[in-house]
Protein backbone atom coordinates (compact mmCIF):
# COMPACT_ATOMS: atom_id res chain seq x y z
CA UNK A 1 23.88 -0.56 11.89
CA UNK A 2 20.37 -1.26 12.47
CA UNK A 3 20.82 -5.15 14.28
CA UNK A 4 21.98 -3.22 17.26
CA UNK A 5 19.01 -1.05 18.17
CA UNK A 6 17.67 -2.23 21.36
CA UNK A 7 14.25 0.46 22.13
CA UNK A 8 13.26 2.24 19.26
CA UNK A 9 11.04 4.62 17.55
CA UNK A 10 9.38 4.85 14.29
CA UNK A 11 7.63 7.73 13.05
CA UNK A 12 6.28 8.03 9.55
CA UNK A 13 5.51 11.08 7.15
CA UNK A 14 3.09 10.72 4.31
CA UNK A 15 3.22 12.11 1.06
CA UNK A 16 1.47 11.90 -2.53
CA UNK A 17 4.52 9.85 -4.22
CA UNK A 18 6.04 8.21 -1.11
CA UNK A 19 5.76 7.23 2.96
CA UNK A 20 9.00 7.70 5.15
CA UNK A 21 9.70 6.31 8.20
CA UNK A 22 12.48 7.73 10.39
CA UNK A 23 13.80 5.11 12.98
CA UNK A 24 15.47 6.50 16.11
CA UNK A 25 16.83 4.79 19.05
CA UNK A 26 14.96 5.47 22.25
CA UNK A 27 16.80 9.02 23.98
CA UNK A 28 18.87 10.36 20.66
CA UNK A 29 17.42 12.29 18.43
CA UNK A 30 18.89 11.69 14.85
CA UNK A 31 17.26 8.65 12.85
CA UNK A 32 19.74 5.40 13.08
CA UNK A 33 17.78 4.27 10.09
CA UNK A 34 15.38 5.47 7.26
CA UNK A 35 12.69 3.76 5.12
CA UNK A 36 11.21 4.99 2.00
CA UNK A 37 8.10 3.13 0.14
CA UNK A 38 7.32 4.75 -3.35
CA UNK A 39 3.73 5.42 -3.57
CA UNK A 40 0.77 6.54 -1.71
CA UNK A 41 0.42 4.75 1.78
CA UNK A 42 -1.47 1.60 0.62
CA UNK A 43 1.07 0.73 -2.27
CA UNK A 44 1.97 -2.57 -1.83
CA UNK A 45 5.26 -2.24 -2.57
CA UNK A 46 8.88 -2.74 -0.42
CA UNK A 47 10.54 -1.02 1.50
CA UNK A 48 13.94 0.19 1.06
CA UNK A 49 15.45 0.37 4.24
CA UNK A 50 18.67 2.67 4.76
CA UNK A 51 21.46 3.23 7.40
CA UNK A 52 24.99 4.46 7.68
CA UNK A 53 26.05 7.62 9.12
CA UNK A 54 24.25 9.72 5.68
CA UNK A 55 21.49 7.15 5.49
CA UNK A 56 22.62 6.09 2.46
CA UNK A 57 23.85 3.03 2.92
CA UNK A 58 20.81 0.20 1.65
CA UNK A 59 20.53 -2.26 4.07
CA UNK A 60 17.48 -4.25 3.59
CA UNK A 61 13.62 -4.62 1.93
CA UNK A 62 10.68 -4.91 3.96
CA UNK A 63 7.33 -5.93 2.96
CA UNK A 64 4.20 -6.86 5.47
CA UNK A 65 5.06 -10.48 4.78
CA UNK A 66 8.72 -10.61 4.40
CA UNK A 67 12.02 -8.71 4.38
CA UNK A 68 15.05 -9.67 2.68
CA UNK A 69 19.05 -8.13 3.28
CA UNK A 70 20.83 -6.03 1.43
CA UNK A 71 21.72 -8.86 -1.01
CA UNK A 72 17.92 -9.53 -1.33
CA UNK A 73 17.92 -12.50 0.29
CA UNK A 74 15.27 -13.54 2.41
CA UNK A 75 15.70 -13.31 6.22
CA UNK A 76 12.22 -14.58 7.38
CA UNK A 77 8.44 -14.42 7.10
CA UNK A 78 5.50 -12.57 8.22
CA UNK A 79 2.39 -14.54 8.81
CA UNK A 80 -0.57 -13.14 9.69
CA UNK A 81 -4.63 -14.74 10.14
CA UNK A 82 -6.62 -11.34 9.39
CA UNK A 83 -9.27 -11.01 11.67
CA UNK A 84 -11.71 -7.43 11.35
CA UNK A 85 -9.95 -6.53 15.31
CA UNK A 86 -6.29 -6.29 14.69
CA UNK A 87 -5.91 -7.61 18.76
CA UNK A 88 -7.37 -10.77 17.55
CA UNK A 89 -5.34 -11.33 14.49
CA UNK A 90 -2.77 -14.86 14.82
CA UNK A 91 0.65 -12.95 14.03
CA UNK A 92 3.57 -15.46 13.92
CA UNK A 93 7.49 -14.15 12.53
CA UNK A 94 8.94 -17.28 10.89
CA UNK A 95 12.96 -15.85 10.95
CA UNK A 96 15.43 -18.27 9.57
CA UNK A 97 17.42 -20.32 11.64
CA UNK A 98 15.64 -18.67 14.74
CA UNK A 99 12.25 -20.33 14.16
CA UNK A 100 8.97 -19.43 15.07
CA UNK A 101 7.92 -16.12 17.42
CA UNK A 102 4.32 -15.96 18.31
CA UNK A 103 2.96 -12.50 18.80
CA UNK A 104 0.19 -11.87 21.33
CA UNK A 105 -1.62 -9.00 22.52
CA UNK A 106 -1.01 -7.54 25.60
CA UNK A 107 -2.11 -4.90 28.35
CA UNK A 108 -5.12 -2.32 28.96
CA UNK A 109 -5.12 -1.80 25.14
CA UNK A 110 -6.10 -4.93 24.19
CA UNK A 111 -9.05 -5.11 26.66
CA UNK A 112 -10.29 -1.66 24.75
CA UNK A 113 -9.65 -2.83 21.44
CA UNK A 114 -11.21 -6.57 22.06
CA UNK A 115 -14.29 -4.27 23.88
CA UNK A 116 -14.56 -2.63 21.08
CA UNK A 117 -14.59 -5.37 18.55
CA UNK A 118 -16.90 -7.22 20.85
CA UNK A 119 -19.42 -4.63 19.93
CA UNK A 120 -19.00 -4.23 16.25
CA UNK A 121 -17.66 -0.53 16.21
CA UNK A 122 -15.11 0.42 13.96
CA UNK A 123 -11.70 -0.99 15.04
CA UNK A 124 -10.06 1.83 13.80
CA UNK A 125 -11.47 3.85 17.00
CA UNK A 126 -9.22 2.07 18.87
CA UNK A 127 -6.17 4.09 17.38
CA UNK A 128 -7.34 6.89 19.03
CA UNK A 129 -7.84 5.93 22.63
CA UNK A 130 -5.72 3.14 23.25
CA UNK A 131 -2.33 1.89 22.28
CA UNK A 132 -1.57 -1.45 20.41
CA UNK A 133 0.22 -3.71 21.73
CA UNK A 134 2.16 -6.61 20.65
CA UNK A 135 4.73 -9.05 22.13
CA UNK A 136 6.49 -11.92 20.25
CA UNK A 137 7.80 -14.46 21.97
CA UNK A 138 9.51 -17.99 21.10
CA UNK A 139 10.55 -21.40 23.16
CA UNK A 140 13.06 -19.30 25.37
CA UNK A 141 11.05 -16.26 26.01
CA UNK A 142 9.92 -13.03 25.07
CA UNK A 143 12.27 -11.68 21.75
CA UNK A 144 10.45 -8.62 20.85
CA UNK A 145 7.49 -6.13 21.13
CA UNK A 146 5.84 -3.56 19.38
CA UNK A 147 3.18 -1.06 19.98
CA UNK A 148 1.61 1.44 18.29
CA UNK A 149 0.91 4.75 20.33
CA UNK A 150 -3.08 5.56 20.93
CA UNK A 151 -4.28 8.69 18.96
CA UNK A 152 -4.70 9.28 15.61
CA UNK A 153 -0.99 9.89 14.22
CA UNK A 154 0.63 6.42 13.99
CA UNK A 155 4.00 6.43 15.76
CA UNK A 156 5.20 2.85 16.70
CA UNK A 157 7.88 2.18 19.58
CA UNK A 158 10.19 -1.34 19.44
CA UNK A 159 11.81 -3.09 21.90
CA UNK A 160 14.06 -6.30 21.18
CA UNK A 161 15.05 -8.06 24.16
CA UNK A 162 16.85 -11.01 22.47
CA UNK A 163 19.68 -9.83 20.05
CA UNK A 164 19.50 -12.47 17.54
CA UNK A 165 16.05 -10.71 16.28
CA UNK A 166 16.64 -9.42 12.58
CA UNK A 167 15.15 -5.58 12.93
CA UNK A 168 14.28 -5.96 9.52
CA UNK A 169 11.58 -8.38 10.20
CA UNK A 170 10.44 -6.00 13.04
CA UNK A 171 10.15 -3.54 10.45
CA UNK A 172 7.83 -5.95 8.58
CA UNK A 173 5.78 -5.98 10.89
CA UNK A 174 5.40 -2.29 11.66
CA UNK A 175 4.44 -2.32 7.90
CA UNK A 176 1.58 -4.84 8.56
CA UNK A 177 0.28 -2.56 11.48
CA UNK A 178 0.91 0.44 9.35
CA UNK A 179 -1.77 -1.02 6.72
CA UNK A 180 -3.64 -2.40 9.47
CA UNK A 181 -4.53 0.46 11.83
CA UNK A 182 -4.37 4.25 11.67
CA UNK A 183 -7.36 4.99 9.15
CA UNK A 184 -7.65 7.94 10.94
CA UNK A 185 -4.28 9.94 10.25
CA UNK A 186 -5.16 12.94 8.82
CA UNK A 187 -1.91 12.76 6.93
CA UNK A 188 -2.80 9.42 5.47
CA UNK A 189 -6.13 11.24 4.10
CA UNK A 190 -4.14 13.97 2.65
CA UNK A 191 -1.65 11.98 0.66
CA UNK A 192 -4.98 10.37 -0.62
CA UNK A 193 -6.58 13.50 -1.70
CA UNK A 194 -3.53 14.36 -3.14
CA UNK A 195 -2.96 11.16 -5.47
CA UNK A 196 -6.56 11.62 -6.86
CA UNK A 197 -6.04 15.01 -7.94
CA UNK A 198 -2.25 14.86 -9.40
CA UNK A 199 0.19 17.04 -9.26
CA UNK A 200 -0.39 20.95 -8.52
């Protein structure tokens, strides 16, 4: 199941009616896990999160400020402090009976981005020449990162260095950055100009 991924991919496809992300542990190549959101990418609706050997098997929802198990119970919180630069947003994952993980930004992307935000360009430039960064840490160290690759297709690699992380709140948060960043994706912009026109 999905609580033992260690370094992972994401990679999302776009469509008109829904977004699907395919979530494969680092050096194999078929998906551990699948996500599908109804909708065109902005809907702000969960995500149904499958596993199992057919990916059929529902494991969880994940929202950008939640994500519940396959019972629908909640498993922890999202919090985020928008701020226009995405490096300079106050990210904390509230996961029950865990407690608080901070996230921070980290390495030669977040100089870029914070460079760039410093002088009022669009952030979303910063997709396409530097990665995004994020590690979340708690009282006894690091427990997670995440970044987001640089260019303008958003693929997102994980890495959970303390086991007792729920993935599905990492997921969460790949949905906040997935709203957050990657205006640019031309397959974003195509799913758009597909909704407004209907179906063919």
């Amino acid at each position: 199941m999905i609580e033992s991924l260690g370094s992972f991919g994401i990679t999302l496809s776009y469509h008109r009616d829904e977004t699907v992300w395919e979530v494969r542990e680092e050096g194999t190549s078929a998906p551990a896990a699948r996500v599908r959101r109804p909708g065109p990418p902005e809907a702000k609706v969960p995500c149904e999160v499958y596993a199992g050997r057919r990916l059929d098997e529902f494991v969880g929802l994940v929202t950008a400020r939640d994500a519940a198990g396959p019972d629908r119970a909640l498993v922890g919180r999202v919090h985020s402090d928008a701020h226009p630069n995405p490096f300079k947003d106050q990210i904390r994952v509230d996961q029950f009976g865990l407690g608080i993980l901070e996230g921070k930004a980290t390495g030669l992307g977040s100089l870029v981005r914070n460079s760039v935000g410093r002088f009022n360009f669009d952030s979303t430039m910063g997709d396409l020449v530097a990665p995004l960064t994020l590690r979340f840490s708690g009282p006894e160290g690091v427990a997670f990162e995440l970044t987001r690759h640089a260019g303008a297709l958003t693929r997102f690699d994980a890495k959970v260095t303390d086991p007792r992380v729920n993935r599905l709140l990492v997921l969460s948060v790949v949905r906040l950055f997935e709203l957050k960043t990657g205006g640019l994706d031309p397959r974003k912009l195509r799913a758009r100009m597909g909704g407004l026109f209907g179906r063919s």
